[in-house]
Structure formats: structure tokens, C-alpha cells
C-alpha atoms as a PDB file:
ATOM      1  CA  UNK A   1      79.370 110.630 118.657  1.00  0.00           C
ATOM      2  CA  UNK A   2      81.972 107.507 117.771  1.00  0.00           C
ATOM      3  CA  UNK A   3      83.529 107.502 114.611  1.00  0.00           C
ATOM      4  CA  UNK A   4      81.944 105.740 111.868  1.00  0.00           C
ATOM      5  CA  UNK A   5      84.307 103.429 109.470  1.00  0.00           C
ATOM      6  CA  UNK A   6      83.547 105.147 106.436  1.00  0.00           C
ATOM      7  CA  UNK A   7      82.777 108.887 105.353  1.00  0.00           C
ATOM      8  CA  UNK A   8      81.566 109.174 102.063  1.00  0.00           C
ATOM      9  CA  UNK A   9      82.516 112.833 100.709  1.00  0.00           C
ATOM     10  CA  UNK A  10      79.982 113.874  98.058  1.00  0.00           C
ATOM     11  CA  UNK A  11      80.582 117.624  96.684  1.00  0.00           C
ATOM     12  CA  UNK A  12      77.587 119.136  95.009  1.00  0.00           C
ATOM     13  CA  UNK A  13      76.882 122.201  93.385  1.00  0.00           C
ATOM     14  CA  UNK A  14      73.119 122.044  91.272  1.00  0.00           C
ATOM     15  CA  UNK A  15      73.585 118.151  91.543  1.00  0.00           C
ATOM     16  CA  UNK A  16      69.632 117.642  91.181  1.00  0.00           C
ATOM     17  CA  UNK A  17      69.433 115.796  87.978  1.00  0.00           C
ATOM     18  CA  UNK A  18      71.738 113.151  88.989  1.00  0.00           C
ATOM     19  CA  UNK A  19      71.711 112.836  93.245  1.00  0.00           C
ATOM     20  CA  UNK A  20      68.587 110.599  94.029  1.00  0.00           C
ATOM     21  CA  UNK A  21      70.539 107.587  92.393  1.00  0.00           C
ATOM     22  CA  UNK A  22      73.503 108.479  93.747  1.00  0.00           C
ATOM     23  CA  UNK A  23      72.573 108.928  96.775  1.00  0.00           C
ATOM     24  CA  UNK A  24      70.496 105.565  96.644  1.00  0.00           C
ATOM     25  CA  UNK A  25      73.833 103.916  95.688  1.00  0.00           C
ATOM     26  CA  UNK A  26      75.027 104.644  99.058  1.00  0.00           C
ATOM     27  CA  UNK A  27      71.903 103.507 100.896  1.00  0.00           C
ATOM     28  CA  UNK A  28      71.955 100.379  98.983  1.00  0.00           C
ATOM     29  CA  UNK A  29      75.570  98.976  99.989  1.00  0.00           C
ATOM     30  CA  UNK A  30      75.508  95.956 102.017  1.00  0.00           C
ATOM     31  CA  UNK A  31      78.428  97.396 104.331  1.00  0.00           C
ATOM     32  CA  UNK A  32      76.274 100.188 106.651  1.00  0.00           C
ATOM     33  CA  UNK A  33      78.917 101.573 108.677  1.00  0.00           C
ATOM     34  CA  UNK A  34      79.196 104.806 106.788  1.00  0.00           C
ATOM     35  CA  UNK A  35      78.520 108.416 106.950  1.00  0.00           C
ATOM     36  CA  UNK A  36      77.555 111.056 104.273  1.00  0.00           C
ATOM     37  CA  UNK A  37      79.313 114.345 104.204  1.00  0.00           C
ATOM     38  CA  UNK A  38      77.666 116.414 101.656  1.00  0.00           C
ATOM     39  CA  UNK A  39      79.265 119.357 101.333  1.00  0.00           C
ATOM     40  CA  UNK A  40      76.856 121.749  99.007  1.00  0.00           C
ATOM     41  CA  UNK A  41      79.260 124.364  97.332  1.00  0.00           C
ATOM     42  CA  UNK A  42      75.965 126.766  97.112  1.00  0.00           C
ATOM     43  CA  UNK A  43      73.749 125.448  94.898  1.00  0.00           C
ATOM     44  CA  UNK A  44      70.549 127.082  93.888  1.00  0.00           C
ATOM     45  CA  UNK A  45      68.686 123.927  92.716  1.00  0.00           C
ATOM     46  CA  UNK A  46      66.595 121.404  94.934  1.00  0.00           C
ATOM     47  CA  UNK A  47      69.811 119.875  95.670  1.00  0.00           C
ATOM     48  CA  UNK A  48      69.632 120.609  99.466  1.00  0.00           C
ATOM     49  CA  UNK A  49      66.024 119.142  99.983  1.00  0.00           C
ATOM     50  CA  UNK A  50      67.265 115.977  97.924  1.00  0.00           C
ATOM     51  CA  UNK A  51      70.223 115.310 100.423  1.00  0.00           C
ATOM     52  CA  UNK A  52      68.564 116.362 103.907  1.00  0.00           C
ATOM     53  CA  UNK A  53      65.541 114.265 102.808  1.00  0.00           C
ATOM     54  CA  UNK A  54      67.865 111.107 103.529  1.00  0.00           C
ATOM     55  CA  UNK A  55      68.338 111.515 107.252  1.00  0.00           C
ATOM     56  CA  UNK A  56      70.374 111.709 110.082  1.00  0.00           C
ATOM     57  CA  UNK A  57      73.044 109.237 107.819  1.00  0.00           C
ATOM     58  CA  UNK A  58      73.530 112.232 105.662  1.00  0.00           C
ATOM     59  CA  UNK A  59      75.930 115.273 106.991  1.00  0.00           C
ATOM     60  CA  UNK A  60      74.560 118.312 105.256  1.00  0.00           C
ATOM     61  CA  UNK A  61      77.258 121.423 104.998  1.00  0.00           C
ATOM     62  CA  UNK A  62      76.849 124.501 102.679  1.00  0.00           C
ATOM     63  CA  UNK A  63      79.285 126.954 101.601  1.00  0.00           C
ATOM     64  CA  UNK A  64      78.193 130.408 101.847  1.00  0.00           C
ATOM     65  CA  UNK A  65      79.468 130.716  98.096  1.00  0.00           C
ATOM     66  CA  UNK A  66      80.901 128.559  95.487  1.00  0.00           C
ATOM     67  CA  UNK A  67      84.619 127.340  95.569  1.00  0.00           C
ATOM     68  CA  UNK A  68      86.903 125.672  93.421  1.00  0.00           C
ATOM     69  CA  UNK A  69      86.060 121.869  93.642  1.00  0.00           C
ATOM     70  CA  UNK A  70      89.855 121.636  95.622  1.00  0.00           C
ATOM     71  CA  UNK A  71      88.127 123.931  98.358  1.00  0.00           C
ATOM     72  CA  UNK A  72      85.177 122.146  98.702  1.00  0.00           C
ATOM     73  CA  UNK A  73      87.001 118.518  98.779  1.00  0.00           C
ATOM     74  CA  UNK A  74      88.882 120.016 101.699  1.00  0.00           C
ATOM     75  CA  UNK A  75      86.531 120.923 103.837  1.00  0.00           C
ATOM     76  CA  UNK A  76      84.454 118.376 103.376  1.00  0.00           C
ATOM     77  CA  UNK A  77      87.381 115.873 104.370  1.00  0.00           C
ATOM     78  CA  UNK A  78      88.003 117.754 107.040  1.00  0.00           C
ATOM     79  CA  UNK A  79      85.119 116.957 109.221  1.00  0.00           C
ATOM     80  CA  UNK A  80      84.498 113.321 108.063  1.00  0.00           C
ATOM     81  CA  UNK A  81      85.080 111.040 110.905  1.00  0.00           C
ATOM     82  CA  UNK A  82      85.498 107.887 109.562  1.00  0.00           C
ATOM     83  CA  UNK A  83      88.821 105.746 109.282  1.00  0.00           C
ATOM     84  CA  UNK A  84      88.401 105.661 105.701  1.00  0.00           C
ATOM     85  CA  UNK A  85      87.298 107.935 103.085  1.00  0.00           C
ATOM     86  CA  UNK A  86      85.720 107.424  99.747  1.00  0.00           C
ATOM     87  CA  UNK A  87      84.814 109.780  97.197  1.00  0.00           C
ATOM     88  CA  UNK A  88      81.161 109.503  95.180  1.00  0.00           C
ATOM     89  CA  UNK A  89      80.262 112.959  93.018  1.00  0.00           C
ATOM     90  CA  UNK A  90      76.906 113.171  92.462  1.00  0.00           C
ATOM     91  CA  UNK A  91      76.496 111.856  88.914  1.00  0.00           C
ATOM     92  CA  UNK A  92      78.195 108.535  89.796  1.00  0.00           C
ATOM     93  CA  UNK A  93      76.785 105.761  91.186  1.00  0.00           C
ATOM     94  CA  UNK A  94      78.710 103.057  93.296  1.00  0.00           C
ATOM     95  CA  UNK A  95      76.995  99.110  92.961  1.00  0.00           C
ATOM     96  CA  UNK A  96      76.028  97.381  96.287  1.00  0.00           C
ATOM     97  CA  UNK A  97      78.995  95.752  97.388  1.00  0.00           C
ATOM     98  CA  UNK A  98      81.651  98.613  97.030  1.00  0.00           C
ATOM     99  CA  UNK A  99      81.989  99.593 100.612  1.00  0.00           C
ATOM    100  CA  UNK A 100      82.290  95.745 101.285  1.00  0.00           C
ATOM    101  CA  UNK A 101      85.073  94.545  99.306  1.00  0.00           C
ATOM    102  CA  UNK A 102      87.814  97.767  99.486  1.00  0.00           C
ATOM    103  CA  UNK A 103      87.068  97.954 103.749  1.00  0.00           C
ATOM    104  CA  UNK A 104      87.927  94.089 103.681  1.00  0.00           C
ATOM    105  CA  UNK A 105      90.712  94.968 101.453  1.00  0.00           C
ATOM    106  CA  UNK A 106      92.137  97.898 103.542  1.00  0.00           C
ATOM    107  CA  UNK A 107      91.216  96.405 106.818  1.00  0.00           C
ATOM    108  CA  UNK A 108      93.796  93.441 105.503  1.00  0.00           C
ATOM    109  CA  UNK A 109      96.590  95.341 105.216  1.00  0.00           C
ATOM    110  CA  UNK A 110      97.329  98.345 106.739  1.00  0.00           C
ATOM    111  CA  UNK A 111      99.946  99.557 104.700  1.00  0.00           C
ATOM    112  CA  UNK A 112      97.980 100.302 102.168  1.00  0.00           C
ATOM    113  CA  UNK A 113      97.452 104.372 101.282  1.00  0.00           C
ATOM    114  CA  UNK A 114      94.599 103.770  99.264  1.00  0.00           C
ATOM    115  CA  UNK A 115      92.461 101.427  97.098  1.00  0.00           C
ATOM    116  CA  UNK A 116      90.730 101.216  94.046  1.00  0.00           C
ATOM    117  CA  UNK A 117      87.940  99.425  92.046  1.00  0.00           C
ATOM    118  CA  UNK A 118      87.300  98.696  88.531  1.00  0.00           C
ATOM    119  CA  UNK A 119      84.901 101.076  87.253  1.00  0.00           C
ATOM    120  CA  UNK A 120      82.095 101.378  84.120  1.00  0.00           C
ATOM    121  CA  UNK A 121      81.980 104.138  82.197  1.00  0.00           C
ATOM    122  CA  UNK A 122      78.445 105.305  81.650  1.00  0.00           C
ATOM    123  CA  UNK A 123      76.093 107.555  79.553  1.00  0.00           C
ATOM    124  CA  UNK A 124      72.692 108.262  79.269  1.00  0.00           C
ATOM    125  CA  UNK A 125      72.070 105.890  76.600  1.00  0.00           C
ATOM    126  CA  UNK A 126      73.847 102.925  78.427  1.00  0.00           C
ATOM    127  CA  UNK A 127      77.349 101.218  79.290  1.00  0.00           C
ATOM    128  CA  UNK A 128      80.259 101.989  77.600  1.00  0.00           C
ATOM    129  CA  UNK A 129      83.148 100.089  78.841  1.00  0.00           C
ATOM    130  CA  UNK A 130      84.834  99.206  82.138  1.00  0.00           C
ATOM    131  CA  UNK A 131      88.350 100.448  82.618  1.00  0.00           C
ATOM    132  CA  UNK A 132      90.417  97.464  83.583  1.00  0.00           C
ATOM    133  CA  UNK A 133      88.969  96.087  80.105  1.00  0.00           C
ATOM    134  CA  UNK A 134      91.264  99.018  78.601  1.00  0.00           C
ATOM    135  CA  UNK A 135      94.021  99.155  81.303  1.00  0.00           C
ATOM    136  CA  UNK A 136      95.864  96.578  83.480  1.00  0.00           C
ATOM    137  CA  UNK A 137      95.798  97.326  87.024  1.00  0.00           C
ATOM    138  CA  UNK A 138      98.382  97.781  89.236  1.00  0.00           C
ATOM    139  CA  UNK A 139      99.134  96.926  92.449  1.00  0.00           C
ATOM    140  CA  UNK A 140     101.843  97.226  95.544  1.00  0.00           C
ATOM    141  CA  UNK A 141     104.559 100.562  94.809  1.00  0.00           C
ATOM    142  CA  UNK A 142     102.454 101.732  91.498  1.00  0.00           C
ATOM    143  CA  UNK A 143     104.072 105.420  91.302  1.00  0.00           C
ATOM    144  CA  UNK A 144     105.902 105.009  87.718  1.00  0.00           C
ATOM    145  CA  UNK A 145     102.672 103.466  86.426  1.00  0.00           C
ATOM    146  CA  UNK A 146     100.544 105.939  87.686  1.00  0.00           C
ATOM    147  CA  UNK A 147     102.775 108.831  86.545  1.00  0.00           C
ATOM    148  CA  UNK A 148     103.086 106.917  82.632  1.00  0.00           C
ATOM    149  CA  UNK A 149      99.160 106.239  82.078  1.00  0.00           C
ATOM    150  CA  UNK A 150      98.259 109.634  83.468  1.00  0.00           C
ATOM    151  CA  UNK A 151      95.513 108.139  86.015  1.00  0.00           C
ATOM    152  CA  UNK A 152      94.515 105.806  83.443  1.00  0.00           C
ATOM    153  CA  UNK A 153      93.228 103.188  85.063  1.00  0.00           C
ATOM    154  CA  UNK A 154      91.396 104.439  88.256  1.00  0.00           C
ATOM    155  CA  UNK A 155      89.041 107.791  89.004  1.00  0.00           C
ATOM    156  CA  UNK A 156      87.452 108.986  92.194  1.00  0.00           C
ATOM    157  CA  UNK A 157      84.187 107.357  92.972  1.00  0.00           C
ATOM    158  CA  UNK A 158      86.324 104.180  92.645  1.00  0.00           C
ATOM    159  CA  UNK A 159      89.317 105.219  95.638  1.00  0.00           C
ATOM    160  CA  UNK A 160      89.117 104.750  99.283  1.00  0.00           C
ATOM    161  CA  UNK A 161      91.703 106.698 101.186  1.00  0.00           C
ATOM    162  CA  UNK A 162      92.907 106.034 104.988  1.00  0.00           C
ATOM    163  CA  UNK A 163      91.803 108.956 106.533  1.00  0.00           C
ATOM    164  CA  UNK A 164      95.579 108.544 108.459  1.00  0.00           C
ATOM    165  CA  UNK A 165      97.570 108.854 105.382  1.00  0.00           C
ATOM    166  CA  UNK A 166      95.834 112.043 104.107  1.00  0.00           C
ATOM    167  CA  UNK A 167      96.724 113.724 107.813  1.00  0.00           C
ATOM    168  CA  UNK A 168     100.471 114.127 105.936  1.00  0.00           C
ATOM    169  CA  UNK A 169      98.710 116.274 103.239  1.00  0.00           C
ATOM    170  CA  UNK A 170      98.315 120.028 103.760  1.00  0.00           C
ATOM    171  CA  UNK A 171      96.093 120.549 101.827  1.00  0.00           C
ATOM    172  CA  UNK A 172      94.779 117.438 100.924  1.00  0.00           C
ATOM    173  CA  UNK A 173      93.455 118.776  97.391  1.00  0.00           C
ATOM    174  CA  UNK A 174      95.652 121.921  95.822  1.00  0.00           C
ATOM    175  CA  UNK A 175      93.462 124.433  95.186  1.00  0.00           C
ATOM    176  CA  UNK A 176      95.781 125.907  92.188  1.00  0.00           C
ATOM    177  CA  UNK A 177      94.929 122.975  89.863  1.00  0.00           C
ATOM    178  CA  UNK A 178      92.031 123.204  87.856  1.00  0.00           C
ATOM    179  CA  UNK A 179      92.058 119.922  86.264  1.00  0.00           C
ATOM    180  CA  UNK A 180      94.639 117.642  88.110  1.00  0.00           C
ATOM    181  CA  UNK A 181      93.869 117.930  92.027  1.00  0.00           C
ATOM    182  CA  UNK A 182      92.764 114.167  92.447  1.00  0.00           C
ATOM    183  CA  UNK A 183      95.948 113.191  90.308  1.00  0.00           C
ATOM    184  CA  UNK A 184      98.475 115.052  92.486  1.00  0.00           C
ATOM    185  CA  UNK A 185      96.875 113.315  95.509  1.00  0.00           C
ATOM    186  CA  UNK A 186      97.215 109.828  94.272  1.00  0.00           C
ATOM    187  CA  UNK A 187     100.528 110.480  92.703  1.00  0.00           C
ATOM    188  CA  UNK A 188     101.475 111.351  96.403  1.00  0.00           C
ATOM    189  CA  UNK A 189     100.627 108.760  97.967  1.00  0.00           C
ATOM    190  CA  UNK A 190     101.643 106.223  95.261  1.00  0.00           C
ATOM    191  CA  UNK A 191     104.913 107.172  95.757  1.00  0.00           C
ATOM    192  CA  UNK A 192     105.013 106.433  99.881  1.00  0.00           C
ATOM    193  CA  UNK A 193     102.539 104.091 100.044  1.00  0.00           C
ATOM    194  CA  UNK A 194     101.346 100.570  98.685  1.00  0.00           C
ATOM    195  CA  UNK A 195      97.916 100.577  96.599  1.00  0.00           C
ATOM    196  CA  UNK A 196      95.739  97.321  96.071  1.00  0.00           C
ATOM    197  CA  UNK A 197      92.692  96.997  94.099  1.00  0.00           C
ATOM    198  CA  UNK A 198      89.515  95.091  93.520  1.00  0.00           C
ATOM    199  CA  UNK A 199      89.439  93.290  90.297  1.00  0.00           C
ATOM    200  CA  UNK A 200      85.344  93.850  90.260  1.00  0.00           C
ATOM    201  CA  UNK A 201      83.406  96.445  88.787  1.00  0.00           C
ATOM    202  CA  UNK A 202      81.740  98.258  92.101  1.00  0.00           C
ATOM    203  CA  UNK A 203      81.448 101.948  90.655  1.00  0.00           C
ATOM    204  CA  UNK A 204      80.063 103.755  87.749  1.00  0.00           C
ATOM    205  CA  UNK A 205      81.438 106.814  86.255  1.00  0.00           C
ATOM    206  CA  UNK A 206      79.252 109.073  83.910  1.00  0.00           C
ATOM    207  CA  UNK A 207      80.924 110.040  81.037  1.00  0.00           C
ATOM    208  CA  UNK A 208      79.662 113.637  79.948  1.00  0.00           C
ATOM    209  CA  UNK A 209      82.452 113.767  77.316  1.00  0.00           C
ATOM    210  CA  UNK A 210      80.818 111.189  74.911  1.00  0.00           C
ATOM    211  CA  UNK A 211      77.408 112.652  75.855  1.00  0.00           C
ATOM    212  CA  UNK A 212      78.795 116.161  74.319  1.00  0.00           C
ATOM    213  CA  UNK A 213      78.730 118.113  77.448  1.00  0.00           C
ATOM    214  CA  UNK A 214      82.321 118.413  77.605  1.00  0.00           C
ATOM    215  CA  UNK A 215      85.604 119.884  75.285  1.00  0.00           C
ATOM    216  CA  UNK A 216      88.987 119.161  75.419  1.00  0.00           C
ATOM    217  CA  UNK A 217      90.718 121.375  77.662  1.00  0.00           C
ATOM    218  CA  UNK A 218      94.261 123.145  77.653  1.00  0.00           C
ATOM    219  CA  UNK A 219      93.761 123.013  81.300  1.00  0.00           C
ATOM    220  CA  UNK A 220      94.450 119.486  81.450  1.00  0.00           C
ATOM    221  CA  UNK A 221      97.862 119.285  80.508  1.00  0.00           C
ATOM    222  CA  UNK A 222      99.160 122.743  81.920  1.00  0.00           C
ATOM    223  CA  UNK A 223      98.259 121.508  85.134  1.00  0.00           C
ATOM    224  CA  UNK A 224      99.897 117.939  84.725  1.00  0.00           C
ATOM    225  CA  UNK A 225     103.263 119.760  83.668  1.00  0.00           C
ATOM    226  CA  UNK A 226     102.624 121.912  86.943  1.00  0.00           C
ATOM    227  CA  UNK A 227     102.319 118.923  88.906  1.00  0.00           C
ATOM    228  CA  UNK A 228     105.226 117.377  87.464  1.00  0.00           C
ATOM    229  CA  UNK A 229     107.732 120.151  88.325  1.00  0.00           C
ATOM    230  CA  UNK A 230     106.267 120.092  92.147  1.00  0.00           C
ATOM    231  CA  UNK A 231     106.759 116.381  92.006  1.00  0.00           C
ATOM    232  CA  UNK A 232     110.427 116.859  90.745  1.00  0.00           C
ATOM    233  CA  UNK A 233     111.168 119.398  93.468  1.00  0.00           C
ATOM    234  CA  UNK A 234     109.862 117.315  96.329  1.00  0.00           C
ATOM    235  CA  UNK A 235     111.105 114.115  95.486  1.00  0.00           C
ATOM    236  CA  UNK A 236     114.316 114.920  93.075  1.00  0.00           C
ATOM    237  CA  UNK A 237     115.101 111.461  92.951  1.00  0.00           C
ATOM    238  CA  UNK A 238     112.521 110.744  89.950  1.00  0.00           C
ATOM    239  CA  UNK A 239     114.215 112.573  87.639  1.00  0.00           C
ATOM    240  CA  UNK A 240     116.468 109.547  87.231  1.00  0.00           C
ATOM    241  CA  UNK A 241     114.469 106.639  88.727  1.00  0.00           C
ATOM    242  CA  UNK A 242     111.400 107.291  87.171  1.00  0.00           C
ATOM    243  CA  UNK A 243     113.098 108.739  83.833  1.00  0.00           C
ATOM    244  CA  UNK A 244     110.886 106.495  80.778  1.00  0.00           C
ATOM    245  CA  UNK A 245     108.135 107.003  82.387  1.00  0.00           C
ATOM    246  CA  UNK A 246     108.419 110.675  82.734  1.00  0.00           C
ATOM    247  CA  UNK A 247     108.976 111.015  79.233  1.00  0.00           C
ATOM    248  CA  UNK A 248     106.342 109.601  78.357  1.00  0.00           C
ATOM    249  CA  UNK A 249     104.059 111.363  80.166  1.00  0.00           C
ATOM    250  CA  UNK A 250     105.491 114.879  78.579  1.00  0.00           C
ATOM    251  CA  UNK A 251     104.848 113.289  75.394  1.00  0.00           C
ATOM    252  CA  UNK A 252     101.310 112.369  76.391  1.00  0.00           C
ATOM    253  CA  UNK A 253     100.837 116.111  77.700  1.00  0.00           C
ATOM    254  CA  UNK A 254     102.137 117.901  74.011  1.00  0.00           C
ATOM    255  CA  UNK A 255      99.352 115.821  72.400  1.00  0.00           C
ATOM    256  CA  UNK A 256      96.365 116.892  74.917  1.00  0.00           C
ATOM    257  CA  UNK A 257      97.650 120.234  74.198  1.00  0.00           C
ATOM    258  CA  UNK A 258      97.598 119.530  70.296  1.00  0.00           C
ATOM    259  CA  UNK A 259      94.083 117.744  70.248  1.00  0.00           C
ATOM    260  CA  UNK A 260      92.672 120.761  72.479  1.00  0.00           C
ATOM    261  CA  UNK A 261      94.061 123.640  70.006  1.00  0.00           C
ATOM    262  CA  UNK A 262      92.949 121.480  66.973  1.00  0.00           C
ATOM    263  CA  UNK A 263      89.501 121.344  68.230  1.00  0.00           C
ATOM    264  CA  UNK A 264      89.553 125.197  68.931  1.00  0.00           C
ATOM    265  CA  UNK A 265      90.317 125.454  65.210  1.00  0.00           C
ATOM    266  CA  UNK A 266      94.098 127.230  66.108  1.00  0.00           C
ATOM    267  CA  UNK A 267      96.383 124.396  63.878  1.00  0.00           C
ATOM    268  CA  UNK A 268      99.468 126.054  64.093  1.00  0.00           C
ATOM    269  CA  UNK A 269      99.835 125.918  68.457  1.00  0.00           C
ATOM    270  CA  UNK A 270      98.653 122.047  67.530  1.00  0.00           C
ATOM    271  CA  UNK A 271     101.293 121.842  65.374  1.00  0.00           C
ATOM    272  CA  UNK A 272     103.727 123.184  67.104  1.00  0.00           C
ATOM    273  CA  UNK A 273     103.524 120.545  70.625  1.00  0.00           C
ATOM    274  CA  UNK A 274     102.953 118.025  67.610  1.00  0.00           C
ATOM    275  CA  UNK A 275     106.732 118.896  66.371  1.00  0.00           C
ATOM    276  CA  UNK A 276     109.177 117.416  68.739  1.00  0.00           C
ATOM    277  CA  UNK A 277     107.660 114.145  67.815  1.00  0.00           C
ATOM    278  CA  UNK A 278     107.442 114.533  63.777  1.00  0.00           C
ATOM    279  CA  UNK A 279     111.045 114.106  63.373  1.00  0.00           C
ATOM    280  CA  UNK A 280     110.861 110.033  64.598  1.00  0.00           C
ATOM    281  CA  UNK A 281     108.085 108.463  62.405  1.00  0.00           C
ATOM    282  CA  UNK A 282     107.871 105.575  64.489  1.00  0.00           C
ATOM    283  CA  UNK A 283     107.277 107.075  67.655  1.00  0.00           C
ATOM    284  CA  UNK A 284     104.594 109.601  66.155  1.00  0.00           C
ATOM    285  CA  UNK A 285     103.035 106.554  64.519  1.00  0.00           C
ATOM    286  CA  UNK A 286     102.594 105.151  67.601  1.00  0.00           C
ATOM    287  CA  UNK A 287     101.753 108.208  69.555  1.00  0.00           C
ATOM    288  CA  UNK A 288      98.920 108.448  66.625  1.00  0.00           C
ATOM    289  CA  UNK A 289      97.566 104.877  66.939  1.00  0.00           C
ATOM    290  CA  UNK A 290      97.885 105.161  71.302  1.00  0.00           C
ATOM    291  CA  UNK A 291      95.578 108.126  71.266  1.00  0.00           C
ATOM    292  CA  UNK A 292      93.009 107.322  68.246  1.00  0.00           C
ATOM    293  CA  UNK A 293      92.761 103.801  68.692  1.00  0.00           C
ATOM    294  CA  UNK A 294      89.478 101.848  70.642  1.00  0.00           C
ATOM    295  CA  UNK A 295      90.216 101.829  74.426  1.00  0.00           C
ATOM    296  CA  UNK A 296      90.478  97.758  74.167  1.00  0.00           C
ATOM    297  CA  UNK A 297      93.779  98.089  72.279  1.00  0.00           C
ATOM    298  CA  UNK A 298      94.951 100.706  74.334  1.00  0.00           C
ATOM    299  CA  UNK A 299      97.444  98.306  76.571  1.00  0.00           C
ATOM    300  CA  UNK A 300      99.272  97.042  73.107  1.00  0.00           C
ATOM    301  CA  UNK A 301      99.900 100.149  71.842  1.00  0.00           C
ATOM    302  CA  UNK A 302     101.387 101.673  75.436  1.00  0.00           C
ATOM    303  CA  UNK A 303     103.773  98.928  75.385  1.00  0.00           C
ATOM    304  CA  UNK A 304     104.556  99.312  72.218  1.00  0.00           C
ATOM    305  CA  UNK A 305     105.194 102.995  72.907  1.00  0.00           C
ATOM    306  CA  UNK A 306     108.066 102.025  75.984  1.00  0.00           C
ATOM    307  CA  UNK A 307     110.118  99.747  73.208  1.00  0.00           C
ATOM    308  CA  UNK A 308     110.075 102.480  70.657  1.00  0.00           C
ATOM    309  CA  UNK A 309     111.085 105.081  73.252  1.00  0.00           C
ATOM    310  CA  UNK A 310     113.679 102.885  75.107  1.00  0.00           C
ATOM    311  CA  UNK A 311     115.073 102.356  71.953  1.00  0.00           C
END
């Protein structure tokens, strides 16, 4: 069988509630060179019948028992065919022209790693906001920016990956994160490769956090400050390069740590990755205002956040 351009990796483990519309995101893009690799991590819903109703489009592999989500990723990427990959979980939904617009885009320029879309964050009760409303894109060498926002502006129904790049990658997703194995990719490649983006809203992310089916999670940052230290050992040279920017993203760490033992009622571990910072009022003013204030003042406030710390 000859490779297809694009192999759309969709993990699923009791996906039923959400995978008819995703799944009919895929079918409805007006680029139609694709594949499906659905990679079922076990699931004991209807989510098999749902994906093997689609067709001969639609790759159906099961695990013979749930894995971490780094597992699954990996095997599923490892028998797509296609020159590029592209990420959809099966509560997001992608809009018709997705495929279109990043395969021009990375068909344009091969030295691209990866690319990315604006998204809109969704619920059950409607839109909430697109992300590059909150965040400015970057483009071209965008390692220090993706390293200070902490992934801020881009998640992974809105990347397409050449399937070449991730060959460097073993494994592509480490399986020792729980919370950070898409971020140590991209970080990766960021730092090797040129990224580009679409400036359109092609992909829809569903935001279980506002819907209260999600808490904050210590997991978050302890595998961010992992991922740091591997970064520092493979590529020493951002300890000094990248310096302000990895400052700032300890900083943003100690207060994911703080909000998460807040919310599990223990103030005095909240307190304590709260106290490095309580000795500069300015900078835990605006550490305050960066993490409590509406998304649309977001970019004011991080900029705001590099003078104070510069100085």
C-alpha cells in the first residue's frame, strides 16, 4: 500500500461520548489524503464499533491492556505511514480546512519540524476563547518562547509533525512524564528546527477544566522541572543562552505547585514555593496579576514580568 500524506494519530481509551464528532471532523476536511490510526488503549465502551464503523480510512489497533498515554502515542506513530503526522484526541474536533492549510504550509518549506494552528477552547455550554486571542504566536527558532510560556500558545490537536524529524526521537513520547510528554517533544524540536503557524482557528480543544472534570495537579510542574534538567543536560548551552527565560519558567512552576497544594487545602507547602518570590513585591505582584488575570491580558502582564525580572 503507498504512503498516504497524512496519518492522523487518535488515542482512545472509553472515548464514546465524544468520538462520532471527532471522528466526523476528520471526514469532513477538504484535504482527503489522510489516514486514521486509532490506537484503542483497551477500552471497554462502544468505542471500537464507533471507529471500525468508519471504514477502510480508519486503522483500528488495540492494546491488549491500558498504557500510559506516552505508550500508546508511540505505537501508534509508529505504524502511521504518512509524511506528516497530526494529533486529534477524541474529545477535540479539528474544522474543515485544517489538513489544508498546515500541508500547504509544511509542503512550503521543508525546514520546518512542525506546525501549528490557532485553536478554540471549548465546553459543553459553548466557546470560550481562542488562544492566539491570549498569546502571540511565534514563528521561525521559537525554543526560548516555548520554554517561557510553558506551551502557552499551541496544544496537540493543533500540531502537525514531519514524520522525518520525529525518526531522531527515541522514543518519540517519554513514557516517565505524566503530564509533560507533548511539551518535551515540541521543546525538542523547537530547539533544532524552525516552526510556522497558521494564523486561523482550524481546531477545537475541549476544556474539561472549566467544565469541573479536572484539578490542579502537582504532576504538572514536577514533570516540567524534570524536563528541564534533561533539557540542561542535553543541550548545556541553555543554561546561559536561554537564561531569562528559564527563570521564568521556574518561577511559573513554584506557583502551579502553590495553586495545586492550596486547592488540596495543605497552605503551608503553598506557602512555602510562594516564598522565594515574597521578598520582591513587584515581581510577586506581577506573578499574582499573570496568573489570576482574564486570558486577554495575559500578553501585558508576561511582558511586564521580563522588565521586572531583567531588572
Amino acid at each position: 500500500m503507498s504512503n498516504v500524506k497524512v496519518s492522523v494519530i487518535m488515542n482512545c481509551y472509553n472515548g464514546e461520548k465524544f468520538l462520532r464528532p471527532a471522528m466526523e471532523s476528520v471526514f469532513a476536511q477538504t484535504y482527503q489524503d489522510w489516514e486514521i490510526i486509532f490506537w484503542d488503549n483497551a477500552s471497554t465502551d462502544k468505542s471500537a464499533e464507533i471507529a471500525k464503523s468508519y471504514g477502510e480510512k480508519v486503522k483500528y489497533f488495540c492494546s491488549e491492556k491500558t498504557t500510559k498515554l506516552a505508550a500508546a502515542r508511540n505505537k501508534a506513530f509508529a505504524v502511521a505511514s504518512g509524511e506528516y503526522l497530526a494529533i486529534l484526541d477524541v474529545d477535540d474536533l479539528w474544522l474543515p480546512k485544517k489538513l489544508e492549510k498546515q500541508v500547504a504550509l509544511m509542503d512550503g518549506d521543508s525546514s520546518l519540524g512542525f506546525t501549528y494552528n490557532d485553536t478554540m477552547y471549548f465546553n459543553d455550554h459553548g466557546d470560550i476563547f481562542n488562544v492566539f486571542s491570549s498569546y502571540s504566536p511565534k514563528r521561525g527558532h521559537i525554543f526560548g518562547s516555548l520554554l517561557e510560556t510553558v506551551q502557552g500558545y499551541m496544544s496537540s490537536e493543533a500540531i502537525m509533525f514531519r514524520s522525518s524529524v520525529l525518526t531522531e526521537f527515541s522514543p518519540i513520547f517519554h513514557e516517565k512524564f505524566h503530564a509533560a510528554t507533548d511539551y518535551d517533544l515540541l521543546l525538542r524540536i523547537a530547539y533544532k528546527y524552525k516552526v510556522d503557524y497558521v494564523p486561523e482557528v482550524l481546531s477545537k480543544w475541549r476544556d474539561h477544566i472549566s467544565s469541573g472534570t479536572s484539578v490542579a495537579r502537582v504532576e504538572v510542574p514536577t514533570d516540567n522541572l524534570i524536563l528541564l534538567e534533561d533539557l540542561k543536560k542535553d543541550f548545556p548551552e541553555i543554561k546561559t543562552k536561554y537564561a531569562g527565560e528559564i527563570k521564568i519558567f521556574i518561577m511559573k512552576q513554584h506557583y502551579l505547585f502553590a495553586h495545586a497544594f492550596w486547592k488540596a487545602g495543605d497552605r503551608a507547602k503553598a506557602l512555602q514555593h510562594l516564598k522565594p518570590y515574597l521578598a520582591d513585591s513587584k515581581c510577586l505582584i506581577t506573578f499574582i496579576l499573570i496568573n489570576f488575570l482574564p486570558y486577554n491580558l495575559f500578553e501585558k502582564c508576561r511582558n511586564r514580568m521580563r522588565a521586572v525580572l531583567a531588572g
